[in-house]
Protein backbone atom coordinates (compact mmCIF):
# COMPACT_ATOMS: atom_id res chain seq x y z
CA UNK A 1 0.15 -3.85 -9.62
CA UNK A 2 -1.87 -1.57 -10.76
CA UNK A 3 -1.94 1.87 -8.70
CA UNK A 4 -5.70 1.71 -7.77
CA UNK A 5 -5.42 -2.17 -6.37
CA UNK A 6 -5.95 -0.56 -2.87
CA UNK A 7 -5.53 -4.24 -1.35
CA UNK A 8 -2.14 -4.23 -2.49
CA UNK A 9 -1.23 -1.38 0.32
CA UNK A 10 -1.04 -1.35 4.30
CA UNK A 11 -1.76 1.38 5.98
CA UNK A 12 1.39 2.52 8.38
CA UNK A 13 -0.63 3.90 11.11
CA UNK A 14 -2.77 0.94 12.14
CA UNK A 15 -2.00 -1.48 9.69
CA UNK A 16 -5.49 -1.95 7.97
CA UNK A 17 -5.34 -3.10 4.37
CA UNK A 18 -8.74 -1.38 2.99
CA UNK A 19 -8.73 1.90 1.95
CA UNK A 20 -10.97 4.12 -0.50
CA UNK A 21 -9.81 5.69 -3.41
CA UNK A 22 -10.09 9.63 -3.08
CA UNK A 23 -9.72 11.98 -5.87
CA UNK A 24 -7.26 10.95 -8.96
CA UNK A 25 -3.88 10.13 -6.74
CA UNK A 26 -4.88 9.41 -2.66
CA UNK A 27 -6.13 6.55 -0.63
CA UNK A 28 -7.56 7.01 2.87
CA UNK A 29 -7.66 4.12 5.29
CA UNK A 30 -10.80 2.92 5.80
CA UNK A 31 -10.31 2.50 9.93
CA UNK A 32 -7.78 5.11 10.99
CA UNK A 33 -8.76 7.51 8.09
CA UNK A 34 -5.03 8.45 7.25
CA UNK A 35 -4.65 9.83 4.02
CA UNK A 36 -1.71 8.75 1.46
CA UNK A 37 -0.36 9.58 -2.09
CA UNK A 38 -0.27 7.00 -4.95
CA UNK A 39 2.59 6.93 -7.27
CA UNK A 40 1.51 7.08 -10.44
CA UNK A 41 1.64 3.83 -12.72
CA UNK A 42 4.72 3.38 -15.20
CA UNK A 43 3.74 4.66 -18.60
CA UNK A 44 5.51 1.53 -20.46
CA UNK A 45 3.77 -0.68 -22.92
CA UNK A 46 4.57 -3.85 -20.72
CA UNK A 47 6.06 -4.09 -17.19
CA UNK A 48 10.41 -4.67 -17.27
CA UNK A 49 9.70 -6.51 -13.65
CA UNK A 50 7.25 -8.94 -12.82
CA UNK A 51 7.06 -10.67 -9.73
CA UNK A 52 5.37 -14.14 -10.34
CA UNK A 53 2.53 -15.82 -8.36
CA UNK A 54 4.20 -17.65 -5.31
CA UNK A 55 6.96 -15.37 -5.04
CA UNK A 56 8.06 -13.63 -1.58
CA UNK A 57 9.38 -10.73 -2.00
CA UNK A 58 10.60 -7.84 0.59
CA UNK A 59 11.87 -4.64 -0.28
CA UNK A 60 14.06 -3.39 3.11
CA UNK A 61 13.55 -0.65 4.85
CA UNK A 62 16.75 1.22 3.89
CA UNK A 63 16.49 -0.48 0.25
CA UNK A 64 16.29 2.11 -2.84
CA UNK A 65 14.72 0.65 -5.64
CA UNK A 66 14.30 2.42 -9.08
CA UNK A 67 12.11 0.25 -11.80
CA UNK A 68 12.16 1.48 -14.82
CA UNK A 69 9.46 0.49 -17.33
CA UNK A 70 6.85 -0.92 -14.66
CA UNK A 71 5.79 -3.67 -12.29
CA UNK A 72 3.72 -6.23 -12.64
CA UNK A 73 2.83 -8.28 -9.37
CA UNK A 74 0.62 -11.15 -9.92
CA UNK A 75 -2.37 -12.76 -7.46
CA UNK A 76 -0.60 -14.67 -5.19
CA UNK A 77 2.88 -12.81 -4.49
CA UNK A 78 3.53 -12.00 -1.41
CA UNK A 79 5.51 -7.97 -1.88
CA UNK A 80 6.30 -6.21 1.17
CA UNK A 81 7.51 -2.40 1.02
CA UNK A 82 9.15 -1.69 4.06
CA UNK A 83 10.52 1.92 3.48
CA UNK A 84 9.25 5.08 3.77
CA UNK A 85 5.86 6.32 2.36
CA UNK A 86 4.74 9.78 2.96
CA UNK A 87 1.92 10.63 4.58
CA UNK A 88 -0.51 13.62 3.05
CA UNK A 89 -2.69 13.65 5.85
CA UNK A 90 -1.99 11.73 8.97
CA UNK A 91 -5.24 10.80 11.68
CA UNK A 92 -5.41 11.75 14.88
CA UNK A 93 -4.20 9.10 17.85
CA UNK A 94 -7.50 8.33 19.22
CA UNK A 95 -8.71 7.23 15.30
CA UNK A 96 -5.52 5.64 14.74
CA UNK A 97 -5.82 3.58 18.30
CA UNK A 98 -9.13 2.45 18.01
CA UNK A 99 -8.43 1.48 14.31
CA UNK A 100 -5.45 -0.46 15.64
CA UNK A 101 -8.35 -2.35 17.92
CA UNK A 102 -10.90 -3.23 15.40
CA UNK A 103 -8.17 -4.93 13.57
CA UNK A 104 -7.07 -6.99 16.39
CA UNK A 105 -11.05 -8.49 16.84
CA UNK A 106 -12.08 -10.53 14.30
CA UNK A 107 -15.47 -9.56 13.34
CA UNK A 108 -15.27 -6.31 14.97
């Protein structure tokens, strides 16, 4: 996964999975506006994990996990990352709730 495939990423606020890239490292949710740090990419000449097409894969919320070399998740691989991401800049509660709505009406 490459650290600009924004649709790869949920936004722990409201739960929106668009967001638009900002500067060289951040992504802000399109909805709730939150802002979040990427980690930068693995500088290896081909991933040491890959996580095939098909493949459902969670990562718990106390879980540590250390790659090194890279990570490769393919189209079609369901990843979850259920631990902690840090928030740069979090949105206020009336952006986040209202966010939170429009994602609950289709269409909206």
């Amino acid at each position: 996964m490459a650290a600009t495939d924004t649709k790869k990423c949920q936004c722990s606020q409201c739960g929106s999975t668009d967001f638009t890239k900002e500067g060289k490292d951040m992504l802000r949710c399109v909805y709730c506006h939150s802002l979040f740090r990427m980690l930068p990419p693995a500088q290896s000449a081909s991933p040491k994990v890959v996580i095939k097409s098909g493949a459902n894969v969670v990562f718990g919320q106390s879980g540590k996990v250390t790659i090194g070399g890279g990570l490769l998740i393919e189209n079609g691989a369901n990843v979850q990352f259920l631990g902690t991401l840090e928030i740069i800049e979090r949105s206020d509660d009336q952006k986040i709730s209202e966010a939170r709505l429009r994602l609950q009406k289709p269409g909206a």
